[in-house]
C-alpha atoms as a PDB file:
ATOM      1  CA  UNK A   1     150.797  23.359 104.386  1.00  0.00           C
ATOM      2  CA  UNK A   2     146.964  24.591 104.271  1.00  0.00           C
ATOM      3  CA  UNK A   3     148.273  27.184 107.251  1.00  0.00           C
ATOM      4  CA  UNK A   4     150.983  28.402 105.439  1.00  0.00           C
ATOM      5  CA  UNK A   5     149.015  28.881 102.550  1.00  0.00           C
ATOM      6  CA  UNK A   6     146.559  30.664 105.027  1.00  0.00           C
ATOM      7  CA  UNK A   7     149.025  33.009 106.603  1.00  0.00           C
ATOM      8  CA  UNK A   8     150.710  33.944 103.336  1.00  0.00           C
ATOM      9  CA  UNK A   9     147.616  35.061 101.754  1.00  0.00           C
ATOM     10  CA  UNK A  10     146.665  36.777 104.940  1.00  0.00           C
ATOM     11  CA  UNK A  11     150.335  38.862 104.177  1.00  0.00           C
ATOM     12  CA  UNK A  12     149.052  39.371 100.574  1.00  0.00           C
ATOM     13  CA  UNK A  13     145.515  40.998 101.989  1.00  0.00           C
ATOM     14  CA  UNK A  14     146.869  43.163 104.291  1.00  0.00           C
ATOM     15  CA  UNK A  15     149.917  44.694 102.144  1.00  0.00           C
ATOM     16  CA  UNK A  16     147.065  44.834  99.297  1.00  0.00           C
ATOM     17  CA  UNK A  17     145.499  46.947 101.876  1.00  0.00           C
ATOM     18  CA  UNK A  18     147.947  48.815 102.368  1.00  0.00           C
ATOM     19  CA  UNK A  19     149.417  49.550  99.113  1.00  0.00           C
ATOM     20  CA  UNK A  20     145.672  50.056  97.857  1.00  0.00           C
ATOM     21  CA  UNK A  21     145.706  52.922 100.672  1.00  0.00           C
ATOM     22  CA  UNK A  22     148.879  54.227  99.882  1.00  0.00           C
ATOM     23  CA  UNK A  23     147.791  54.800  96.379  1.00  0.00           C
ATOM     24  CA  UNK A  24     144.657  56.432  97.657  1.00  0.00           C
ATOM     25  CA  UNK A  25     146.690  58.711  99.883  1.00  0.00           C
ATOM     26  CA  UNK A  26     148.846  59.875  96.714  1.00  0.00           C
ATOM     27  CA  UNK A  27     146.426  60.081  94.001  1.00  0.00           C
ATOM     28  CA  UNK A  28     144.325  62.299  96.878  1.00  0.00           C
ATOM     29  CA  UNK A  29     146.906  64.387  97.315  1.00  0.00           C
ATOM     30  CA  UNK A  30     148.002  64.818  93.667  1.00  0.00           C
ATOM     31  CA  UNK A  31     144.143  65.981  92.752  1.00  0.00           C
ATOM     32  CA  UNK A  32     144.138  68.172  95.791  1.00  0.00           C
ATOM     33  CA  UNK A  33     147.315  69.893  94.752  1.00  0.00           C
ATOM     34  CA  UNK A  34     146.878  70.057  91.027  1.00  0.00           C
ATOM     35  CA  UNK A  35     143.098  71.382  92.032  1.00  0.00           C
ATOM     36  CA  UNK A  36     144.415  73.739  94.731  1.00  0.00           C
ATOM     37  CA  UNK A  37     147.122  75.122  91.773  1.00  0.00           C
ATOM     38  CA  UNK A  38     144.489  75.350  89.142  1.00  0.00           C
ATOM     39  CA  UNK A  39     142.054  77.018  91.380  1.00  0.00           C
ATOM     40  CA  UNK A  40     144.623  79.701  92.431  1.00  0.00           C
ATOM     41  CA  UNK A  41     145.642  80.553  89.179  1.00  0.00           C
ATOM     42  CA  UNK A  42     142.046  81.334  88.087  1.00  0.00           C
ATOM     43  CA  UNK A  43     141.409  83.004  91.013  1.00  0.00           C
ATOM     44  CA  UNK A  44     144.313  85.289  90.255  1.00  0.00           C
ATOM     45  CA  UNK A  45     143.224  85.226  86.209  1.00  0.00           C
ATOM     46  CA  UNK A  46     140.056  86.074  87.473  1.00  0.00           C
ATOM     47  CA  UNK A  47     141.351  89.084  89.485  1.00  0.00           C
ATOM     48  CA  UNK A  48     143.767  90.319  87.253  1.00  0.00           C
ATOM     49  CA  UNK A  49     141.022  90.776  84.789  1.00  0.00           C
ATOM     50  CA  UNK A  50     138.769  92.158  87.331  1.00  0.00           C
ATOM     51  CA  UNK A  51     141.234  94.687  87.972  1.00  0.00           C
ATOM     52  CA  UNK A  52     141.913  95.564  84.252  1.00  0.00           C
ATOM     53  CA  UNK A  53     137.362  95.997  83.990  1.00  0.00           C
ATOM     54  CA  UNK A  54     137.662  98.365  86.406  1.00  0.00           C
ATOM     55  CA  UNK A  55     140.503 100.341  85.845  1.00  0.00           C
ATOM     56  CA  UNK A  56     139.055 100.942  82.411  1.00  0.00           C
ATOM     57  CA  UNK A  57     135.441 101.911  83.896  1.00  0.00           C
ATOM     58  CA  UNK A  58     137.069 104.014  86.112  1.00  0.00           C
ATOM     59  CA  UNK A  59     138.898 105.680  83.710  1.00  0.00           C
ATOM     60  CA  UNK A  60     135.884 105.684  80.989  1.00  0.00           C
ATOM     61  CA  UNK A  61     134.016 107.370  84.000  1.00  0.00           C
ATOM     62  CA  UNK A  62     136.500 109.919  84.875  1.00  0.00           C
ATOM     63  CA  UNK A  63     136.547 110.886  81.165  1.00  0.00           C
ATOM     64  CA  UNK A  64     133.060 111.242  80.629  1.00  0.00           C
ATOM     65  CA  UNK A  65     132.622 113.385  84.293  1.00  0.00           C
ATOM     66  CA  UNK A  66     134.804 115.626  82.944  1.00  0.00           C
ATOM     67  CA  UNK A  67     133.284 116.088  79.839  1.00  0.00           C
ATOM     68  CA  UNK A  68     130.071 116.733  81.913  1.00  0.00           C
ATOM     69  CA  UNK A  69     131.479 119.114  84.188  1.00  0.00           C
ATOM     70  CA  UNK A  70     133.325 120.913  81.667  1.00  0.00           C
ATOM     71  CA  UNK A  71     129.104 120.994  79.548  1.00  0.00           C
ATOM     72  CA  UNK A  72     127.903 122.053  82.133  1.00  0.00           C
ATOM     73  CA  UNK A  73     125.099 124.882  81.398  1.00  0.00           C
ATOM     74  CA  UNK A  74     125.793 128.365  82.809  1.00  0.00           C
ATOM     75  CA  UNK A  75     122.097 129.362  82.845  1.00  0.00           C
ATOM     76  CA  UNK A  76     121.516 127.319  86.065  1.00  0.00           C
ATOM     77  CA  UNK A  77     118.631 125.155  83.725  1.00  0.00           C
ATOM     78  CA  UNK A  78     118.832 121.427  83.795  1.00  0.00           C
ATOM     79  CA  UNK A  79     122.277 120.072  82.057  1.00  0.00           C
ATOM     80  CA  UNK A  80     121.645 117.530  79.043  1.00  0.00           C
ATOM     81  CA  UNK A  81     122.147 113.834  79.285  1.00  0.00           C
ATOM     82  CA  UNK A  82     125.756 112.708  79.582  1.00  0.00           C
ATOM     83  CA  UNK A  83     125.513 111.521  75.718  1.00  0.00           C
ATOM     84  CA  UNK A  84     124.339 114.806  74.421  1.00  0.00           C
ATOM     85  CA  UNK A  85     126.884 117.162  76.659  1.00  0.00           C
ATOM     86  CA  UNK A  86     129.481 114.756  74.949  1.00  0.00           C
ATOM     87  CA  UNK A  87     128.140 115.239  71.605  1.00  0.00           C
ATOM     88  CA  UNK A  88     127.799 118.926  72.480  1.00  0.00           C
ATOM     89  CA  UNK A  89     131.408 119.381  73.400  1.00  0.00           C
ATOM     90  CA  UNK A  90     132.721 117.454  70.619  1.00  0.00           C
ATOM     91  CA  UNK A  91     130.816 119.465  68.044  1.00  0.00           C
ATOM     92  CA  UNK A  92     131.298 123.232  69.788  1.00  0.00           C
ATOM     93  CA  UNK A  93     135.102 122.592  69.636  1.00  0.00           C
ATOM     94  CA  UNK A  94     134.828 121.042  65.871  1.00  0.00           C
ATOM     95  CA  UNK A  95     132.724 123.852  64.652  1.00  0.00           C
ATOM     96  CA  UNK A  96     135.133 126.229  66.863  1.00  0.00           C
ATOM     97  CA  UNK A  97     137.892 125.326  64.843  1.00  0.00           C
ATOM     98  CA  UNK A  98     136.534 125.180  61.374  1.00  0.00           C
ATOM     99  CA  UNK A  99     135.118 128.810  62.357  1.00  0.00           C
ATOM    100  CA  UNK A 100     138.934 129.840  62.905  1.00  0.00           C
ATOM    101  CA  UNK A 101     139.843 128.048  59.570  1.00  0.00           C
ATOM    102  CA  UNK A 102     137.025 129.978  57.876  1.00  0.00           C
ATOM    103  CA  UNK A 103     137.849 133.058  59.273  1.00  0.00           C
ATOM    104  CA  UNK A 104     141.939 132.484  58.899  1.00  0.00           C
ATOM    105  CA  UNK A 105     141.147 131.623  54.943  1.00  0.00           C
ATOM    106  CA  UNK A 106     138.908 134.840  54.471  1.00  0.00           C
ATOM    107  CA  UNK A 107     141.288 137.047  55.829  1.00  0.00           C
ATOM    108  CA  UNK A 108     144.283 135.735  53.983  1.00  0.00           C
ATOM    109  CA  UNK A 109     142.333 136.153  50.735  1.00  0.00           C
ATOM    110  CA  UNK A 110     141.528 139.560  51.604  1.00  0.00           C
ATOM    111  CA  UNK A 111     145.053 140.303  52.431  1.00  0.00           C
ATOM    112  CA  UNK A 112     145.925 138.468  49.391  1.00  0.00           C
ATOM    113  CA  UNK A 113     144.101 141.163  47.129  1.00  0.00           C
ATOM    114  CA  UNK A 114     145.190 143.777  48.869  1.00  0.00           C
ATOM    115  CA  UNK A 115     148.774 142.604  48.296  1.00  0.00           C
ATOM    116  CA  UNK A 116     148.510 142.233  44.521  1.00  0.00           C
ATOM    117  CA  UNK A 117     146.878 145.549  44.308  1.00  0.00           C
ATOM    118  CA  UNK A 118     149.585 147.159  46.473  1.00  0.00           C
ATOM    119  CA  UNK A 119     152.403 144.779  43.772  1.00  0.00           C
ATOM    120  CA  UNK A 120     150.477 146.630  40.333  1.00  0.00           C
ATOM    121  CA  UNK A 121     151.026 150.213  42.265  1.00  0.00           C
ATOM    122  CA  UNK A 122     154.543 149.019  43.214  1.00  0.00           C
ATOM    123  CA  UNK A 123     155.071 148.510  39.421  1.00  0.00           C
ATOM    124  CA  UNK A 124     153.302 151.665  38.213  1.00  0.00           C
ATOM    125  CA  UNK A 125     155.677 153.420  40.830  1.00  0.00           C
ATOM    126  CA  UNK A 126     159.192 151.777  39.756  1.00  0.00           C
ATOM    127  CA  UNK A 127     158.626 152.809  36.434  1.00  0.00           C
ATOM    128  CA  UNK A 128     157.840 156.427  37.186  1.00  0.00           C
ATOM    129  CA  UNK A 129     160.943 156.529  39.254  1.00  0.00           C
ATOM    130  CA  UNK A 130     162.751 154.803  36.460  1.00  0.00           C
ATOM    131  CA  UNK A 131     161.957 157.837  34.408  1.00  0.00           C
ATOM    132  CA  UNK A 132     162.734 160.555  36.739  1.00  0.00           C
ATOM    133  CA  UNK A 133     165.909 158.355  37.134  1.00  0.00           C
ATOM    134  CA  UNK A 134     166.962 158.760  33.820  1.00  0.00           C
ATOM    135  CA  UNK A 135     166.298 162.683  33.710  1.00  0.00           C
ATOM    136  CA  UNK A 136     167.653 162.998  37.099  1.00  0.00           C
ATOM    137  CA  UNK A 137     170.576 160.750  37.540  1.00  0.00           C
ATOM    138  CA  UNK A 138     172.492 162.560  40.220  1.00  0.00           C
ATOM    139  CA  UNK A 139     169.155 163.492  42.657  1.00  0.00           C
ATOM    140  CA  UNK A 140     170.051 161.894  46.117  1.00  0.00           C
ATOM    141  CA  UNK A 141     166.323 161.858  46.491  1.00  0.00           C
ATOM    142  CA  UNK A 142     165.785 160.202  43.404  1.00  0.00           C
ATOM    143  CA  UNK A 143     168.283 157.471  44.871  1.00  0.00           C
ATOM    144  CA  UNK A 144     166.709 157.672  48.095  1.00  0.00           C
ATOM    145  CA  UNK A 145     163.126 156.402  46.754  1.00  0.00           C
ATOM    146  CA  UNK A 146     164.488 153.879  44.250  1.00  0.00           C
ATOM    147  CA  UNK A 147     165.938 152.105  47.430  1.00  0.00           C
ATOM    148  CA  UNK A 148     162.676 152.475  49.461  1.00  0.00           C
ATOM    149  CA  UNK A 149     160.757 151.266  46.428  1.00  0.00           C
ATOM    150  CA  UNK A 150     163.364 148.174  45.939  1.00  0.00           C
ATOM    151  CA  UNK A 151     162.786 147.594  49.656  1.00  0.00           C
ATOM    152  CA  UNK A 152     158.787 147.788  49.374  1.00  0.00           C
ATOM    153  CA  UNK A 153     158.921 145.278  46.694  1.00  0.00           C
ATOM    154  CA  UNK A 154     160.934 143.054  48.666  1.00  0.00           C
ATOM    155  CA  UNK A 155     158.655 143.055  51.270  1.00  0.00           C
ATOM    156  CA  UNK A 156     155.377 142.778  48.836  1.00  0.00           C
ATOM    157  CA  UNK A 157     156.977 139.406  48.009  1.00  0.00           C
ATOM    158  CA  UNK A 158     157.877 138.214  51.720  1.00  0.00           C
ATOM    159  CA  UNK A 159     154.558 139.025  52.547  1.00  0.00           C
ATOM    160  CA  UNK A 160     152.975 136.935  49.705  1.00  0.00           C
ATOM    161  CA  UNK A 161     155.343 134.232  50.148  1.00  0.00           C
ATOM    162  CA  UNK A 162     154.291 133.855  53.758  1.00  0.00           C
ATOM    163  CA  UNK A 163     150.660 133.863  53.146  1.00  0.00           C
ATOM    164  CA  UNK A 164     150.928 131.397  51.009  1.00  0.00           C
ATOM    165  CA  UNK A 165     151.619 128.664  53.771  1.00  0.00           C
ATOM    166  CA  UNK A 166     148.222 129.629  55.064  1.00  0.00           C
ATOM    167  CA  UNK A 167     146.848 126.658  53.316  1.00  0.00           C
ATOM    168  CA  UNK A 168     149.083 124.397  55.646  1.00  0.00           C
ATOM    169  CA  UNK A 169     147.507 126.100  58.364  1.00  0.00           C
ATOM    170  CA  UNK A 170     144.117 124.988  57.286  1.00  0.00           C
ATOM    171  CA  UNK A 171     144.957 121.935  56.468  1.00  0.00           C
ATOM    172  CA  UNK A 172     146.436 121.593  59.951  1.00  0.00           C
ATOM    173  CA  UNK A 173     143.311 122.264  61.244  1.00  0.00           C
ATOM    174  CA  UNK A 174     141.312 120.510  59.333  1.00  0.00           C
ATOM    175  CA  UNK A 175     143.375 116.889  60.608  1.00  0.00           C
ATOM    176  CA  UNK A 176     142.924 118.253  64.082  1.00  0.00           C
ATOM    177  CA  UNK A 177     138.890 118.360  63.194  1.00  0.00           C
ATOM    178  CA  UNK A 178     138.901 115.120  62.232  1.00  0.00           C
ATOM    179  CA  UNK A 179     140.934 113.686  65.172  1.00  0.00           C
ATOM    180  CA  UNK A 180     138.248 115.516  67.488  1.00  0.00           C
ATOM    181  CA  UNK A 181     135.337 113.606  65.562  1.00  0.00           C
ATOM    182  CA  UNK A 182     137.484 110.575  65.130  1.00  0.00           C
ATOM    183  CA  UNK A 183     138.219 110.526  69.515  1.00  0.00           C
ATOM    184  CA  UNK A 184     134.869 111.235  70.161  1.00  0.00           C
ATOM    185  CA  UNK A 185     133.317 108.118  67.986  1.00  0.00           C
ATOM    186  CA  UNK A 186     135.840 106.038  69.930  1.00  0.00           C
ATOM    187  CA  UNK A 187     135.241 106.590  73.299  1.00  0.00           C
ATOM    188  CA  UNK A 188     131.461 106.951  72.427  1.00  0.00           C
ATOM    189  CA  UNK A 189     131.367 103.496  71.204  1.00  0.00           C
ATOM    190  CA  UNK A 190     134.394 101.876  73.615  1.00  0.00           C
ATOM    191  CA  UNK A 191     131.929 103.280  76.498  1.00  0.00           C
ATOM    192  CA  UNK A 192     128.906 101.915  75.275  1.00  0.00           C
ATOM    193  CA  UNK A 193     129.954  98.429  74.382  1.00  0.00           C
ATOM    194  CA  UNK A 194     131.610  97.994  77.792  1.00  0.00           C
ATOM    195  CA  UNK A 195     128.754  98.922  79.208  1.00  0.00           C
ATOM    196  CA  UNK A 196     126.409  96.708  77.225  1.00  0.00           C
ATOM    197  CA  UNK A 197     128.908  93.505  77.711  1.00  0.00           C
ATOM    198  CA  UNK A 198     128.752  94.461  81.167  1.00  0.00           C
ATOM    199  CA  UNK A 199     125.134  94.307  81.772  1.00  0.00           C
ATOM    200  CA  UNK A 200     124.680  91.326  79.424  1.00  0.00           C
ATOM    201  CA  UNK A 201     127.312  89.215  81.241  1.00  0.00           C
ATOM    202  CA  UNK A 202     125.240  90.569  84.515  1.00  0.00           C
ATOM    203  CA  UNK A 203     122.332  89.342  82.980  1.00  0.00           C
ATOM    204  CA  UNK A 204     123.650  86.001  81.403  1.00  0.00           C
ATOM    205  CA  UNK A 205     126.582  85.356  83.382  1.00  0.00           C
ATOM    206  CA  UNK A 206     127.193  81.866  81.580  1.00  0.00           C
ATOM    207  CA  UNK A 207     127.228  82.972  78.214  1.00  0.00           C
ATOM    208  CA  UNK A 208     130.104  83.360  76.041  1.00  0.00           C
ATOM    209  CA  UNK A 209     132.296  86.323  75.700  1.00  0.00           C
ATOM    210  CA  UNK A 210     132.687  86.698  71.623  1.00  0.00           C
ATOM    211  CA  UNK A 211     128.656  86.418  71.884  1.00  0.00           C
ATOM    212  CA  UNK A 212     128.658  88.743  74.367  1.00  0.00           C
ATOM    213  CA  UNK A 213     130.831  91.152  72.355  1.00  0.00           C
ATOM    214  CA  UNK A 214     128.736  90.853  68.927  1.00  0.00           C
ATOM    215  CA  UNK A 215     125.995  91.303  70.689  1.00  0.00           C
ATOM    216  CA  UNK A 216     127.132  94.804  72.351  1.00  0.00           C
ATOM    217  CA  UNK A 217     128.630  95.786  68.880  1.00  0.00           C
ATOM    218  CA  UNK A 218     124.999  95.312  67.274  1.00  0.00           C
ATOM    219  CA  UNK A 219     123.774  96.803  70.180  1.00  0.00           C
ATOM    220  CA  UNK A 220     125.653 100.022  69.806  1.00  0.00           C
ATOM    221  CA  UNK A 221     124.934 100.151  65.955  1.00  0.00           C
ATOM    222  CA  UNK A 222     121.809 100.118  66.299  1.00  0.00           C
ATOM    223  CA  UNK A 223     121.612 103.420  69.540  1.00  0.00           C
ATOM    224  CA  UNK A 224     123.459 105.862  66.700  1.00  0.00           C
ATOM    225  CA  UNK A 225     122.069 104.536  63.757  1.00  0.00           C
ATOM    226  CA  UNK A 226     119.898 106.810  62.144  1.00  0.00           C
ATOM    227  CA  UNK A 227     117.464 104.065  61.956  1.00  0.00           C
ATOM    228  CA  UNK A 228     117.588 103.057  65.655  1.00  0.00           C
ATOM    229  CA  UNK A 229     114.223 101.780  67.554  1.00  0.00           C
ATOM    230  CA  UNK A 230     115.892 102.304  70.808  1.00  0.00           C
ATOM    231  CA  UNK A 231     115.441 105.771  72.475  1.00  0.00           C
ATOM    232  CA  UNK A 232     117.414 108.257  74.234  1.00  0.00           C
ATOM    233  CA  UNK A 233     116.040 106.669  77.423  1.00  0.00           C
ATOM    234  CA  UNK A 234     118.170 103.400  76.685  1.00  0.00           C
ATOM    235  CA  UNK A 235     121.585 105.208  76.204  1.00  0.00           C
ATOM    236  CA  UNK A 236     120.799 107.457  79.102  1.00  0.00           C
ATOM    237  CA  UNK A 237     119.956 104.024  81.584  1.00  0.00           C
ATOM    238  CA  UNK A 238     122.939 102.567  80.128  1.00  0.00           C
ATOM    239  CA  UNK A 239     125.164 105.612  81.372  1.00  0.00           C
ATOM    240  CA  UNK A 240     123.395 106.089  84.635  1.00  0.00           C
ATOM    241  CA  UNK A 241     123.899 102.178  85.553  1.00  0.00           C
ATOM    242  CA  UNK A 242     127.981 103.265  85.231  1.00  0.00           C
ATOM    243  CA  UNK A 243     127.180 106.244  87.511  1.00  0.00           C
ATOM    244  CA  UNK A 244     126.720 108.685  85.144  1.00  0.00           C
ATOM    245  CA  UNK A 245     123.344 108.900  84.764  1.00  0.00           C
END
């Protein structure tokens, strides 16, 4: 009976064992896979967003090159920092077109009084041919100039009717002004933030991304504030570290 006992717990050991290993084998296996799955989809995260960094560098960098190249001096001196050509071309095409608004409103006013002089004459006119009308009823000449005197009044008043969309035109330009400004803050402070996150996360590669981002946001606050302690230097070694330097 002992020997039975023996041989049956003998059984019981080794299909422990191998049970015991079995389980080993699959749990192994499981982690490995789940591990291997997890891994690959970060890897790919990873890349995707890698991708999406650079894409938008690359295209910040492309827009900012040609803003340089288009800055450029023609006087052969040494160009201006890749900030100040930016700031440079922004404000020449703003001031530009708020010359052509000036100059669009000053002429239409000028035109404008010239117009309303030209309408008082026009009336002075029509009533002297209204009298010579009147004592000369049957003149075909008389006719003739009441019809070229209806006809320059009705072109005194299309003129002054079209003028007076001029203020659209102004105001047209005016929104265009403010788009300018408005696109050049953007991609001034889009550029700049990248680039700070950039070299923070370079610097302090285990810190957190929304820290990260306040930080660059403060960052860039504080290079156009008109209070800033950081100098030209900093925005310029920012830019050059992007290759635009």
């Amino acid at each position: 009976m002992r020997a039975h006992d023996q041989m049956v717990e003998a059984v019981m050991e080794r299909v422990s064992a191998q049970v015991a290993e079995s389980i080993k084998d699959v749990i192994t296996n499981t982690v490995e896979q789940a591990l291997t799955t997890n891994l690959t989809r970060a890897l790919l995260e990873s890349e995707f967003y890698r991708r999406i960094s650079e894409d938008m560098r690359d295209g910040l960098q492309s827009i900012y090159k040609e803003i340089s190249s288009a800055a450029k001096k023609e006087n052969g001196g040494p160009e201006a920092s890749p900030q100040a050509q930016t700031n440079q071309l922004f404000s020449e095409a703003s001031m530009q077109l708020d010359e052509v608004r000036v100059t669009l409103e000053e002429a239409t006013g000028k035109i404008m009084d010239v117009l309303e002089l030209q309408m008082v004459l026009r009336t002075k006119a029509a009533s002297h041919l209204k009298d010579l009308s009147a004592r000369y009823a049957n003149d075909k000449d008389v006719k003739a100039l009441l019809t070229l005197e209806d006809n320059l009044g009705n072109s005194l008043t299309d003129i002054m009717t079209h003028l007076s969309f001029q203020d659209l035109t102004g105001q047209r330009i005016k929104r265009i002004i403010n788009a300018i400004q408005r696109i050049e803050a953007t991609v001034l402070d889009l550029y700049l933030s990248t680039g700070l996150i950039i070299k923070a996360r370079e610097e302090n590669p285990e810190e957190d991304f929304d820290a990260l981002e306040a930080k660059s946001k403060q960052k860039v606050s504080e290079l156009k504030g008109p209070t800033r302690d950081a100098s030209q230097n900093d925005v310029d070694d920012l830019l050059a570290q992007l290759g635009l330097g």
